[in-house]
C-alpha atoms as a PDB file:
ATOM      1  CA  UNK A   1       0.000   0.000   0.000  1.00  0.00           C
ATOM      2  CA  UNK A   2       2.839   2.148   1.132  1.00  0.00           C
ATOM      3  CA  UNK A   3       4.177   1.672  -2.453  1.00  0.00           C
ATOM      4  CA  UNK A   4       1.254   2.309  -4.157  1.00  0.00           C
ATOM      5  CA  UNK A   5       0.712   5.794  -2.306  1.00  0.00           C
ATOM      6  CA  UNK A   6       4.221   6.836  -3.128  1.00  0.00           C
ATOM      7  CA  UNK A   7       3.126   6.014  -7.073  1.00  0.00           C
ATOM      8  CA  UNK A   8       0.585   8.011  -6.782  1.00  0.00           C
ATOM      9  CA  UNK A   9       2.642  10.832  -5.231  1.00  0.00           C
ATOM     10  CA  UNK A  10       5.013  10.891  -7.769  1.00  0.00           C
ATOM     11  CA  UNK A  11       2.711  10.716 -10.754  1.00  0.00           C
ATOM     12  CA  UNK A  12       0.786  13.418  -9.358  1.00  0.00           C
ATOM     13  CA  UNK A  13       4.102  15.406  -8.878  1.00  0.00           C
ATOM     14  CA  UNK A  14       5.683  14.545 -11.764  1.00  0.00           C
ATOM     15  CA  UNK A  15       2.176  15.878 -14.044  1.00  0.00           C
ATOM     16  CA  UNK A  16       2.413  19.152 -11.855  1.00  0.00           C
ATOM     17  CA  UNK A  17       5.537  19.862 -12.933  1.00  0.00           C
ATOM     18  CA  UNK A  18       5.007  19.023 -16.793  1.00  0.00           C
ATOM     19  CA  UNK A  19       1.853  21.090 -16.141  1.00  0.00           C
ATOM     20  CA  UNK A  20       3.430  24.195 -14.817  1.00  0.00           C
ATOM     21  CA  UNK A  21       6.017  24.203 -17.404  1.00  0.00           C
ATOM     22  CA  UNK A  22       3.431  23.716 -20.549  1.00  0.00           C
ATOM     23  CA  UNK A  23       1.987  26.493 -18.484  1.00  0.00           C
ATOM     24  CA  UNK A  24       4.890  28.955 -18.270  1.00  0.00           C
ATOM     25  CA  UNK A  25       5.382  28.280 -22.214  1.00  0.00           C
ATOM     26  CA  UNK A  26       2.228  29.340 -22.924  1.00  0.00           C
ATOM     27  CA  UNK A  27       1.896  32.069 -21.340  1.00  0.00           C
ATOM     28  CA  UNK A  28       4.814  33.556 -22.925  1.00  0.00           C
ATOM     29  CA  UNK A  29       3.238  32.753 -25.935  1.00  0.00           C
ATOM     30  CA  UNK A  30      -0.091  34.220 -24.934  1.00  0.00           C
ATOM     31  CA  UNK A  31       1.433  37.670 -24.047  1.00  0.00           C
ATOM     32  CA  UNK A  32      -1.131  40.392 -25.117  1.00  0.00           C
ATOM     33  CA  UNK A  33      -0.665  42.211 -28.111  1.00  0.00           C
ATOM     34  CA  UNK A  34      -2.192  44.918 -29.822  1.00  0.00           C
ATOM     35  CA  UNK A  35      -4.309  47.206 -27.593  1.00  0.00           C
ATOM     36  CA  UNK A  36      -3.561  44.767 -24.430  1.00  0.00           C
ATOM     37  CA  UNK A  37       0.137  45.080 -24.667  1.00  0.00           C
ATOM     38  CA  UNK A  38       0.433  47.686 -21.619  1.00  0.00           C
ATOM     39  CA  UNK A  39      -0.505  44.333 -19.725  1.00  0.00           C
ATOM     40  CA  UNK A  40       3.337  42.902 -20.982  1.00  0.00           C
ATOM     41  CA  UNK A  41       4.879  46.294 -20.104  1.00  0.00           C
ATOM     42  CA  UNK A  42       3.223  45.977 -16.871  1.00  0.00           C
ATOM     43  CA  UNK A  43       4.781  42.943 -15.955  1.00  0.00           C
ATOM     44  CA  UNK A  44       7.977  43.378 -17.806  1.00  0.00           C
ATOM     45  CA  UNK A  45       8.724  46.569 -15.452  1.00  0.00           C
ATOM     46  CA  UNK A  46       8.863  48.365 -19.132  1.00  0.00           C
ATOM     47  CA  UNK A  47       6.199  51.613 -17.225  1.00  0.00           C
ATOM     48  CA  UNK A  48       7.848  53.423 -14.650  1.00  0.00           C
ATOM     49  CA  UNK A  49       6.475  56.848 -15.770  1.00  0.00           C
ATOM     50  CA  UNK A  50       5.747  59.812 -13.821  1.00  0.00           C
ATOM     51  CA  UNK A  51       2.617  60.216 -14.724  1.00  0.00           C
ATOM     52  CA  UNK A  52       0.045  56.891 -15.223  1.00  0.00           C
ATOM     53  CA  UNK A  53      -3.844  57.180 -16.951  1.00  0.00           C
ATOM     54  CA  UNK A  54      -6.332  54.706 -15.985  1.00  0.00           C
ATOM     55  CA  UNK A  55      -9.774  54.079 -16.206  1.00  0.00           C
ATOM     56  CA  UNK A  56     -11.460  52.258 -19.422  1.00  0.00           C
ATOM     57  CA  UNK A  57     -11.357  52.369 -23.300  1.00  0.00           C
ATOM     58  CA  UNK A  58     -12.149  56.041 -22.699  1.00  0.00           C
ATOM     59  CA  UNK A  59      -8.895  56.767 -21.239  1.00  0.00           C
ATOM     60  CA  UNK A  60      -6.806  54.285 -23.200  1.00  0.00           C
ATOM     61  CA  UNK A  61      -8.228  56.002 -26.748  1.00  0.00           C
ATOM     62  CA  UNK A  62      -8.489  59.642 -25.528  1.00  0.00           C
ATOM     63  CA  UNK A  63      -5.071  61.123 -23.301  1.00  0.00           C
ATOM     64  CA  UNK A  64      -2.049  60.860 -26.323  1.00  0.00           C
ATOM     65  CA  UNK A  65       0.779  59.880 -23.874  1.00  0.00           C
ATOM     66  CA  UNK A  66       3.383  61.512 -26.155  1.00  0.00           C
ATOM     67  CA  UNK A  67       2.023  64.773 -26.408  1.00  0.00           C
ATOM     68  CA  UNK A  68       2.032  64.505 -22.829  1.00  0.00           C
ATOM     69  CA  UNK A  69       5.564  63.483 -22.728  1.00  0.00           C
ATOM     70  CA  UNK A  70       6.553  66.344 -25.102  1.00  0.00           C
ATOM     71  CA  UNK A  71       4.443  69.085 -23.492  1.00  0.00           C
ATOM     72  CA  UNK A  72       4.776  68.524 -19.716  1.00  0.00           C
ATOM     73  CA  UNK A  73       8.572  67.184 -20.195  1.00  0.00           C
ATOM     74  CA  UNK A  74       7.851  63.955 -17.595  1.00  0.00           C
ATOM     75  CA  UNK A  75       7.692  60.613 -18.568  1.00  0.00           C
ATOM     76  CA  UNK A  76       3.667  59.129 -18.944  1.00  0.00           C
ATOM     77  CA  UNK A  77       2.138  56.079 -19.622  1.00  0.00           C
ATOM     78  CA  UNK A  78      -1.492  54.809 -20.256  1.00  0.00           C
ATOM     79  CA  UNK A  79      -2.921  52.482 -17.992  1.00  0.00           C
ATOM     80  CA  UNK A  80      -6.562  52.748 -19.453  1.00  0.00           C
ATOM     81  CA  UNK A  81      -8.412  49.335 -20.920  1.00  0.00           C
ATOM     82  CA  UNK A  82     -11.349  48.869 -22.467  1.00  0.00           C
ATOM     83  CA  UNK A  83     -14.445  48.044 -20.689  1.00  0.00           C
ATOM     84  CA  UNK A  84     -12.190  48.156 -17.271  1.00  0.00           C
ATOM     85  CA  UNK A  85     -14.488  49.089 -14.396  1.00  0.00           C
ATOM     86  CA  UNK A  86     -12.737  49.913 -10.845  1.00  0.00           C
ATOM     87  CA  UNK A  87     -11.741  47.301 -10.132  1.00  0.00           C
ATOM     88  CA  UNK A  88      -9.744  46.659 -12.722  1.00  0.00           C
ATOM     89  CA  UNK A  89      -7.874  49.869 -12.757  1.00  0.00           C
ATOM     90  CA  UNK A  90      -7.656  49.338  -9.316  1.00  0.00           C
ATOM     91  CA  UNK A  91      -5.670  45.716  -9.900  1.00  0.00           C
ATOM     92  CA  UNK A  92      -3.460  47.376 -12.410  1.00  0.00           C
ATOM     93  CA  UNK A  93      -2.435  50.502  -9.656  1.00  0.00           C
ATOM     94  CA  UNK A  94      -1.872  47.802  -7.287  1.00  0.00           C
ATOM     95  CA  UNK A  95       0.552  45.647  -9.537  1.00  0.00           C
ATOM     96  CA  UNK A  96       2.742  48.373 -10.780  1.00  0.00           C
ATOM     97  CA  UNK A  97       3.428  49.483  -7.216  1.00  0.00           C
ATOM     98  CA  UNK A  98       3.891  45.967  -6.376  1.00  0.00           C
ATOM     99  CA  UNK A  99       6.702  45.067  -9.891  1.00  0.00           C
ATOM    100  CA  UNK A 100       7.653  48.634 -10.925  1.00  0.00           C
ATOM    101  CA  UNK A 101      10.695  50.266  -9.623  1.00  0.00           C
ATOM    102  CA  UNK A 102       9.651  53.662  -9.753  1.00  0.00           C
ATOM    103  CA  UNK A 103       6.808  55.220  -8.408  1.00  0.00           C
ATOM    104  CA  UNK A 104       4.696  57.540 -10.354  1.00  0.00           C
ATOM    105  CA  UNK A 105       4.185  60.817  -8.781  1.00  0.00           C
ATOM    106  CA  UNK A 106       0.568  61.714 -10.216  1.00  0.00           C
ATOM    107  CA  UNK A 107      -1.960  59.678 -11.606  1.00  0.00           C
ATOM    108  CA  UNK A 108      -5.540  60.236 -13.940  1.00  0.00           C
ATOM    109  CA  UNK A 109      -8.279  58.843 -13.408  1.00  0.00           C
ATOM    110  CA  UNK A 110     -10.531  59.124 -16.500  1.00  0.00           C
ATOM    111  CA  UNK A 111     -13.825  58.834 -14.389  1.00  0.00           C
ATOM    112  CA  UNK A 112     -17.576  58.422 -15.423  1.00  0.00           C
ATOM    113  CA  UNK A 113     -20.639  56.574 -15.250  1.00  0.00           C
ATOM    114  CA  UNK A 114     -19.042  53.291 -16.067  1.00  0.00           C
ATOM    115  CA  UNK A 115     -16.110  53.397 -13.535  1.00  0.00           C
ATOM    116  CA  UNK A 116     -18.561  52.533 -11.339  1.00  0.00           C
ATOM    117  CA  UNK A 117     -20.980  50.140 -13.108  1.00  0.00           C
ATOM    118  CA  UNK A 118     -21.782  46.748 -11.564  1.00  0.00           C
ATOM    119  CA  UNK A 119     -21.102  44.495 -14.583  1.00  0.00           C
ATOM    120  CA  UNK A 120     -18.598  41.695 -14.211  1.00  0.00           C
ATOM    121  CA  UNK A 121     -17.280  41.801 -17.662  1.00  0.00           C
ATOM    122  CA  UNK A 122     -14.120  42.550 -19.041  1.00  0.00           C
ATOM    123  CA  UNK A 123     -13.413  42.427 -23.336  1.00  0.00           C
ATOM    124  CA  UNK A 124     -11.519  39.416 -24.129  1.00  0.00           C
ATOM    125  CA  UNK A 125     -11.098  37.599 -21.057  1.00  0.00           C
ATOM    126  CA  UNK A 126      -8.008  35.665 -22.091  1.00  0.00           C
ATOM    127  CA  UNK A 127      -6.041  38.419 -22.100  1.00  0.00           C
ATOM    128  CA  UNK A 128      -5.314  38.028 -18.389  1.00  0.00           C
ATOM    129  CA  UNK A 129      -4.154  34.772 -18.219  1.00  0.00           C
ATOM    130  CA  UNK A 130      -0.453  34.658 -18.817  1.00  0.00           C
ATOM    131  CA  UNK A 131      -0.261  36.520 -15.489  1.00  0.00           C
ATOM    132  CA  UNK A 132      -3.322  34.336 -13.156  1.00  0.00           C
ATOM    133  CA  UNK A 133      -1.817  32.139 -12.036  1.00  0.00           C
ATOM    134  CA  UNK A 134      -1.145  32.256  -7.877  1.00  0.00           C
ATOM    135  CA  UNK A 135      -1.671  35.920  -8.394  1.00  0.00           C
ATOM    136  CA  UNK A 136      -3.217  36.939  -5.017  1.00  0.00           C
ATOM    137  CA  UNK A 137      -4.504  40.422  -6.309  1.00  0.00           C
ATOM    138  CA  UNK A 138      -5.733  38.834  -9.881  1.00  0.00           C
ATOM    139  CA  UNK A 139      -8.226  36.699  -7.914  1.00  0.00           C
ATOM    140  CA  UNK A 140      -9.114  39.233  -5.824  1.00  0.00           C
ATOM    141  CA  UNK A 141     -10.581  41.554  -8.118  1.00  0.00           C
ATOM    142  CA  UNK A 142     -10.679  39.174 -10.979  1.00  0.00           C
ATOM    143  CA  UNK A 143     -12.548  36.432  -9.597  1.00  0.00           C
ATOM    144  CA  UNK A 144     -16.305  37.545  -9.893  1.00  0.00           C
ATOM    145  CA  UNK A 145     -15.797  38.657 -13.623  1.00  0.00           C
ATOM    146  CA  UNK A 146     -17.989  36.680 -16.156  1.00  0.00           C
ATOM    147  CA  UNK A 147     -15.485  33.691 -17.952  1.00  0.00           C
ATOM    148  CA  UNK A 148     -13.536  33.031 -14.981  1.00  0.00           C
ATOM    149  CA  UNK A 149     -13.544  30.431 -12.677  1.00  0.00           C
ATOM    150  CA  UNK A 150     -11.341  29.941  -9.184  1.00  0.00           C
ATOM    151  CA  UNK A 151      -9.659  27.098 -10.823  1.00  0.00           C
ATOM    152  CA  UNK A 152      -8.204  29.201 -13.222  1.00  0.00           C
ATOM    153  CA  UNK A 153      -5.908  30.821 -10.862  1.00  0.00           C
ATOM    154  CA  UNK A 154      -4.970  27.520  -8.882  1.00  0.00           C
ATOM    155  CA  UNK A 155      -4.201  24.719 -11.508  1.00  0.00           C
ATOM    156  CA  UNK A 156      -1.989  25.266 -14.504  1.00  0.00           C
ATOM    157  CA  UNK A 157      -3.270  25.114 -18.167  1.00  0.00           C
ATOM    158  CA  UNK A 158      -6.869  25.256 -16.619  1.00  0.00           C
ATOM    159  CA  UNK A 159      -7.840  28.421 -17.769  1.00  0.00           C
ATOM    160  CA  UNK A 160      -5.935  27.679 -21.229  1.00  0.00           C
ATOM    161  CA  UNK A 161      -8.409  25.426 -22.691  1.00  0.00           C
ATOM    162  CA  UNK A 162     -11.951  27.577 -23.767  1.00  0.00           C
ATOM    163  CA  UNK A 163     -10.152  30.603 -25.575  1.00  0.00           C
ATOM    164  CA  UNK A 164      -7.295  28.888 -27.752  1.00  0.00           C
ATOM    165  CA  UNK A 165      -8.113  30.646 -30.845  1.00  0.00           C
ATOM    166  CA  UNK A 166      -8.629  34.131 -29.304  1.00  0.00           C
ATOM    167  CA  UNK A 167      -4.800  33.321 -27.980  1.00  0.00           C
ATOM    168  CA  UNK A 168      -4.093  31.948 -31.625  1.00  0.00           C
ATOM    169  CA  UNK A 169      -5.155  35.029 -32.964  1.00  0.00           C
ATOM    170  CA  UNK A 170      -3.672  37.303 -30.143  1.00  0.00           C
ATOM    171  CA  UNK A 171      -0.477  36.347 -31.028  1.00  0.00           C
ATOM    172  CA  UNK A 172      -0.527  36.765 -35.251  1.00  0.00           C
ATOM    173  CA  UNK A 173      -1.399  40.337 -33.874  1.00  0.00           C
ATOM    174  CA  UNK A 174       1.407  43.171 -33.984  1.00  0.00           C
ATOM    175  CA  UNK A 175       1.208  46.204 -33.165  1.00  0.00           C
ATOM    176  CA  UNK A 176       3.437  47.352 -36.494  1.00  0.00           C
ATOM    177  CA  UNK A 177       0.262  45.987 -38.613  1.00  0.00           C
ATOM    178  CA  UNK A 178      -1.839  48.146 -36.250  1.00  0.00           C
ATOM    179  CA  UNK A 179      -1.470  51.681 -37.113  1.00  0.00           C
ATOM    180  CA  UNK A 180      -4.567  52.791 -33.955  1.00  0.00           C
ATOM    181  CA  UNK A 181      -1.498  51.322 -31.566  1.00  0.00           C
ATOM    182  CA  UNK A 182       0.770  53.921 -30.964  1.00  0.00           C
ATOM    183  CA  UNK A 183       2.784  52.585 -27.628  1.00  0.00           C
ATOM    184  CA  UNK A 184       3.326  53.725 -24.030  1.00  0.00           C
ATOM    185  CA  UNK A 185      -0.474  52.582 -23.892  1.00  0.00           C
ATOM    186  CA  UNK A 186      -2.486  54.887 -25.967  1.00  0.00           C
ATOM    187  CA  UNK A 187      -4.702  53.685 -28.871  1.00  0.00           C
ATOM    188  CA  UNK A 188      -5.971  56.037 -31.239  1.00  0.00           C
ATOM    189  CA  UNK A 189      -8.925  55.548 -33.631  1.00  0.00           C
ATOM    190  CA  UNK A 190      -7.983  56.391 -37.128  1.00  0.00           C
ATOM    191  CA  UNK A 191     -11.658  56.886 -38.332  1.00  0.00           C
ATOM    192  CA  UNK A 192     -14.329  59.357 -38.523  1.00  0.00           C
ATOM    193  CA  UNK A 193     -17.401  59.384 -36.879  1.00  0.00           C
ATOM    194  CA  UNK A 194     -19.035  55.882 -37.049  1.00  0.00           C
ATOM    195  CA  UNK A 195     -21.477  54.751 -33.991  1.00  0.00           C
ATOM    196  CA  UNK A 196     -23.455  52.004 -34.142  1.00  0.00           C
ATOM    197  CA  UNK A 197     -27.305  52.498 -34.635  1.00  0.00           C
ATOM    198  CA  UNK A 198     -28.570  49.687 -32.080  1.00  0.00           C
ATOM    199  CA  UNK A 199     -27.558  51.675 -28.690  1.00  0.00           C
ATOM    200  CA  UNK A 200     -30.878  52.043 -26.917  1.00  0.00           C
ATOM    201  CA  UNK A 201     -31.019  54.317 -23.856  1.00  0.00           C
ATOM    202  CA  UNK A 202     -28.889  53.201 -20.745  1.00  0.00           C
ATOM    203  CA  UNK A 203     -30.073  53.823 -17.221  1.00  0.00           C
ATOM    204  CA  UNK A 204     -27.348  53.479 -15.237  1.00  0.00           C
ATOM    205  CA  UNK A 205     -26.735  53.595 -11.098  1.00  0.00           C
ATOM    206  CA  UNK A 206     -24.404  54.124  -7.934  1.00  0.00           C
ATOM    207  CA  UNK A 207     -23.110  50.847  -7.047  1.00  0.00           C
ATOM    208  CA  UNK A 208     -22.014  50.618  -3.345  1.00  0.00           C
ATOM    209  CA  UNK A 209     -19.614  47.931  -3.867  1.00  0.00           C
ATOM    210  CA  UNK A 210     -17.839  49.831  -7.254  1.00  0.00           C
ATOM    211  CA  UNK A 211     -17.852  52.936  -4.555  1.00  0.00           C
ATOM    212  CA  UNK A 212     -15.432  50.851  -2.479  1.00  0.00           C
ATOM    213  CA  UNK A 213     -13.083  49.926  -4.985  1.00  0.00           C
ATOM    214  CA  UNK A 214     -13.387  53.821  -5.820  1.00  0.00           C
ATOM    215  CA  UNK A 215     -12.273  54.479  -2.376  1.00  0.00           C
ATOM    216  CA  UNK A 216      -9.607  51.857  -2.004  1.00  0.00           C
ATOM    217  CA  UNK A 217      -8.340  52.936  -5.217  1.00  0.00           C
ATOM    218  CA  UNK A 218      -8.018  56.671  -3.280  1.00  0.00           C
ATOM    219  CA  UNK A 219      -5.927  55.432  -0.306  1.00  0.00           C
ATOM    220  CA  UNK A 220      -3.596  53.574  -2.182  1.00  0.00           C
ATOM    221  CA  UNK A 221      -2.836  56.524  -3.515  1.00  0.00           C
ATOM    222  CA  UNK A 222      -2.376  58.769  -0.806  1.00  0.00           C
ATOM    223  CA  UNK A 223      -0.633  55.880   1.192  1.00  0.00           C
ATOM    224  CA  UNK A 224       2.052  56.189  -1.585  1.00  0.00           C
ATOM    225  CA  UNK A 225       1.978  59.861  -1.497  1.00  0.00           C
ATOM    226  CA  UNK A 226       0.364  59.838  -5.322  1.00  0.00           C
ATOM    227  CA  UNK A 227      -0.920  63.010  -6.699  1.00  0.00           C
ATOM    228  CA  UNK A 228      -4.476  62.125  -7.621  1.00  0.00           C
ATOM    229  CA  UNK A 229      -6.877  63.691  -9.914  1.00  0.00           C
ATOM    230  CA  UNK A 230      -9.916  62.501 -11.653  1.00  0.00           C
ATOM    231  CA  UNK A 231     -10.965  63.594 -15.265  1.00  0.00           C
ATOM    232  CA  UNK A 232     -14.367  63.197 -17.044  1.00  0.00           C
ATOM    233  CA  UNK A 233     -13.362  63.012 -20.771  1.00  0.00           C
ATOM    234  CA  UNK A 234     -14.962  64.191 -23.677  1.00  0.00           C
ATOM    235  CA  UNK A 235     -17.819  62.418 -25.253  1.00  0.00           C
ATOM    236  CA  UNK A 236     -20.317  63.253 -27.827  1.00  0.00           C
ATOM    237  CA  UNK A 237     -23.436  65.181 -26.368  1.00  0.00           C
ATOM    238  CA  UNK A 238     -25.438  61.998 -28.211  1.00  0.00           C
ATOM    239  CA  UNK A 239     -24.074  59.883 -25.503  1.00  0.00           C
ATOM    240  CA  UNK A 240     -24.998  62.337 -22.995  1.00  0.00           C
ATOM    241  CA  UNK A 241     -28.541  61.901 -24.368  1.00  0.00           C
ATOM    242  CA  UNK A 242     -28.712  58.139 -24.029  1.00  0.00           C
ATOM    243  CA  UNK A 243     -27.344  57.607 -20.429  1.00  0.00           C
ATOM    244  CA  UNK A 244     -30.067  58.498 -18.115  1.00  0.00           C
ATOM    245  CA  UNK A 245     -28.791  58.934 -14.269  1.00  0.00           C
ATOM    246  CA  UNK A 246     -25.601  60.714 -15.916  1.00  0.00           C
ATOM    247  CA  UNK A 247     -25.845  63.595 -13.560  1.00  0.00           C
ATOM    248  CA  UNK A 248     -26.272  61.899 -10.793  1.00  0.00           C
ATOM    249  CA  UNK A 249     -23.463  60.026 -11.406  1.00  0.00           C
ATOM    250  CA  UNK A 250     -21.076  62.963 -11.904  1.00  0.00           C
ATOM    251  CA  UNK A 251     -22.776  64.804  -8.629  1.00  0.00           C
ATOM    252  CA  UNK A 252     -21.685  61.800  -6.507  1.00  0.00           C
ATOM    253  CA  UNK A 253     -18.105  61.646  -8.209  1.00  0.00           C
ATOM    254  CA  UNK A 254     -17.845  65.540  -7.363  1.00  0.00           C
ATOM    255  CA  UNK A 255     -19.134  64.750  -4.009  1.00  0.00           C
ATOM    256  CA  UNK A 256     -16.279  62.351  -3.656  1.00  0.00           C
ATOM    257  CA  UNK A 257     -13.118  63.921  -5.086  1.00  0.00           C
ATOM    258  CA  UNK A 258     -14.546  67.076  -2.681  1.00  0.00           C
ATOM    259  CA  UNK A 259     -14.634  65.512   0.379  1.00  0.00           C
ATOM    260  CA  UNK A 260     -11.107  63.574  -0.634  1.00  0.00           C
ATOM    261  CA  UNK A 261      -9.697  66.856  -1.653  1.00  0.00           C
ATOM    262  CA  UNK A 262      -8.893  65.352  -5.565  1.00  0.00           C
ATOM    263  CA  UNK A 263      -9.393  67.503  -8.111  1.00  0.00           C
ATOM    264  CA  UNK A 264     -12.045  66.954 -10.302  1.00  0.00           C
ATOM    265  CA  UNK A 265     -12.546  68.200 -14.212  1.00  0.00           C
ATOM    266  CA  UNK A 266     -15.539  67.711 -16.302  1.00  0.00           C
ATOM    267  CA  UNK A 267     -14.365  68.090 -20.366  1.00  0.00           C
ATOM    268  CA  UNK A 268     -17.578  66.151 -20.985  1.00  0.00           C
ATOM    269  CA  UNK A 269     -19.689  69.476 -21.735  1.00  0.00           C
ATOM    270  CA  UNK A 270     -17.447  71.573 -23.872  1.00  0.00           C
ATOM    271  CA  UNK A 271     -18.868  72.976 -27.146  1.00  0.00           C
ATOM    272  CA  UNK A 272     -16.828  70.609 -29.434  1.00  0.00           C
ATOM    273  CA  UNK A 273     -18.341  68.111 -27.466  1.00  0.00           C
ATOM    274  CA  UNK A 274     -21.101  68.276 -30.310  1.00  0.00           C
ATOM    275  CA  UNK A 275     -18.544  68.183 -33.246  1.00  0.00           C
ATOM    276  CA  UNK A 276     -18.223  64.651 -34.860  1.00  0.00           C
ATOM    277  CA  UNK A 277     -15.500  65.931 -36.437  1.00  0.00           C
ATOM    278  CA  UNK A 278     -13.466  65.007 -33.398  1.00  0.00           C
ATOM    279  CA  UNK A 279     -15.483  61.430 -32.812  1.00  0.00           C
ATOM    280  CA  UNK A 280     -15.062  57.674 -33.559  1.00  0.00           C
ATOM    281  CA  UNK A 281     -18.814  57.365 -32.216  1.00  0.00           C
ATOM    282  CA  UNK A 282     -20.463  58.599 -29.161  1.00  0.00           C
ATOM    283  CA  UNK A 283     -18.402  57.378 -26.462  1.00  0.00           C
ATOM    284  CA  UNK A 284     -14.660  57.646 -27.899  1.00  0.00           C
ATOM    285  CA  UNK A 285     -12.685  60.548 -29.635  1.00  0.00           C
ATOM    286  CA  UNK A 286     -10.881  59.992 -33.219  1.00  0.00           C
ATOM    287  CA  UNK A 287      -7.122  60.603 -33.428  1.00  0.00           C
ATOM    288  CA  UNK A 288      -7.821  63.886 -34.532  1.00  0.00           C
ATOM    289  CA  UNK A 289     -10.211  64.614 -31.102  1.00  0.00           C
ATOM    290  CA  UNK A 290      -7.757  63.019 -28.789  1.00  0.00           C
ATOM    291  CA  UNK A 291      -4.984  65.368 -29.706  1.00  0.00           C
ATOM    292  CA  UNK A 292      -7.080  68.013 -29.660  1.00  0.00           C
ATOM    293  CA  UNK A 293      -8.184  66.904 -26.160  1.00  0.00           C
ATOM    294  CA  UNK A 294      -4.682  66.149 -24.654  1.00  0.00           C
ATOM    295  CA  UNK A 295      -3.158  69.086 -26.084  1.00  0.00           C
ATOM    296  CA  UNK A 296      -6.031  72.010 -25.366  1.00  0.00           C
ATOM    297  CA  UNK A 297      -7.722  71.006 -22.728  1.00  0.00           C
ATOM    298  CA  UNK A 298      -6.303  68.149 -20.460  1.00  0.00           C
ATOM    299  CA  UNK A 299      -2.388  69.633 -20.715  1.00  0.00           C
ATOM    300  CA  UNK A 300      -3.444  73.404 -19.471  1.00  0.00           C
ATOM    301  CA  UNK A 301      -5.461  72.081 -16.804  1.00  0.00           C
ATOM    302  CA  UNK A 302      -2.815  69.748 -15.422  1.00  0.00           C
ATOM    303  CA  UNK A 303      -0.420  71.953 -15.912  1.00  0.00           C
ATOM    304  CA  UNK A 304      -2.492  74.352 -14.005  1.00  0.00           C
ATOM    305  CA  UNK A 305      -2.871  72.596 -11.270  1.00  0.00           C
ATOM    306  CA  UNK A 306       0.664  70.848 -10.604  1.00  0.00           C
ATOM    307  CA  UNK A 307       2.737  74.293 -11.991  1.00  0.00           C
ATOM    308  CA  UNK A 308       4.538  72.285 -14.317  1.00  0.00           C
END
């Protein structure tokens, strides 16, 4: 019997090991590319900017980190992704403290009614797995997302299996046949205006649990002694047509950043704000509106407020 067991052991052992290592080989493979490859930079210690962006697609495709470089003279990445809620930013923050070598000393928050919306989803789900495994803060605020299971973070090549093809695919994707990727985490949209015609009016709501994260995401930052600001960028004044509870939204994220003492701009009403000119649809600025943005609007104002 005593034999037997010790079998056992060792078979079990031996697949762990062959497991983990098919496991550490594909996730090199599985690296994100394209629009996710601030993940790799992330965890290749390839950031260490002075100033970071996060918050969703809206932040990734609307602050042009190398205007900002050029006009403010620091270094600055872009930490936005799309469809990241909170959370999300809030695991990103949290793991570039944790692997980066240099602190940044201020930090965006592109802010708005979905920061702080309830859905557990996140676009293309795969593109966290090279870095879930025993990753105590991925499962944290990774766990309850929509495609992801707690096995996933515990057993190798678990979490490999369903989304093959999207990692396939990942990988034949460069950002040199990708002219919207233009590095250091900023994705611009080539096109002109183009929204889709299905969006039906969104009612949207203050989420106590999001307001947590919102909160957590505050302290880490002044535990660091992180210069925090939150932004509302631009969007079409279409979109502010179809979101109903907007307002109240913004009221409670002014409420917030008052109390917290974080400043607090609102680009979302300015009068190119109706100009599709500067739009990929209603949501997201074109190339041309995000430079126009960064370089107008955002720039003075931070330089304003930081006297840089």
């Amino acid at each position: 019997m005593k034999k037997f067991c010790k079998k056992i052991l060792l078979l079990t052992l031996l697949t762990y090991a062959i497991s983990l290592i098919l496991d550490i080989g594909i996730s090199k493979f599985a690296q994100p590319r394209g629009e996710f490859s601030s993940w790799k930079d992330l965890y290749s210690n390839n950031i260490n900017a002075d100033l970071l962006i996060f918050g969703s697609s809206r932040a990734m495709n609307h602050f042009n980190s190398h205007i900002i470089e050029d006009s403010l003279k620091i270094s600055a990445y872009n930490l936005g992704l799309s469809s990241a809620r909170i959370e999300i930013s809030l695991l990103r923050l949290l793991e570039h403290l944790r692997l980066c070598s240099k602190k940044p000393q201020y930090i965006t928050l592109e802010i708005d009614w979905l920061t702080i919306d309830n859905e557990k989803f996140l676009w293309s789900p795969w593109q966290l797995f090279p870095y879930m495994l025993y990753n105590r803060n991925m499962y944290t605020y990774t766990h309850h997302f929509k495609g992801y299971n707690t096995h996933y973070y515990l057993i190798p090549l678990a979490r490999y299996g369903k989304y093959y093809i999207d990692i396939f695919r990942n990988w034949n994707n460069t950002d040199v046949n990708n002219s919207d990727i233009e590095r250091k985490g900023f994705v611009a949209f080539k096109s002109n205006w183009n929204p889709p015609k299905d969006i039906n009016n969104i009612e949207v709501s203050i989420h106590q649990e999001e307001i947590e994260y919102l909160y957590e995401f505050i302290k880490v930052c002044k535990s660091n002694n992180i210069k925090l600001n939150f932004v509302y960028a631009p969007e079409h004044i279409e979109a502010t047509k179809m979101v109903k509870g907007r307002e109240k939204v913004i009221e409670y994220i002014k409420k917030i950043s008052d109390e917290n003492g974080i400043p607090f701009a609102d680009f979302s009403q300015d009068s190119y704000c109706a100009d599709t000119t500067y739009f990929f649809n209603k949501r997201h600025l074109n190339s041309k509106g995000a430079d126009k943005f960064t370089s107008e609007y955002y720039i003075p104002w931070i330089k304003e407020l930081y006297g840089l």
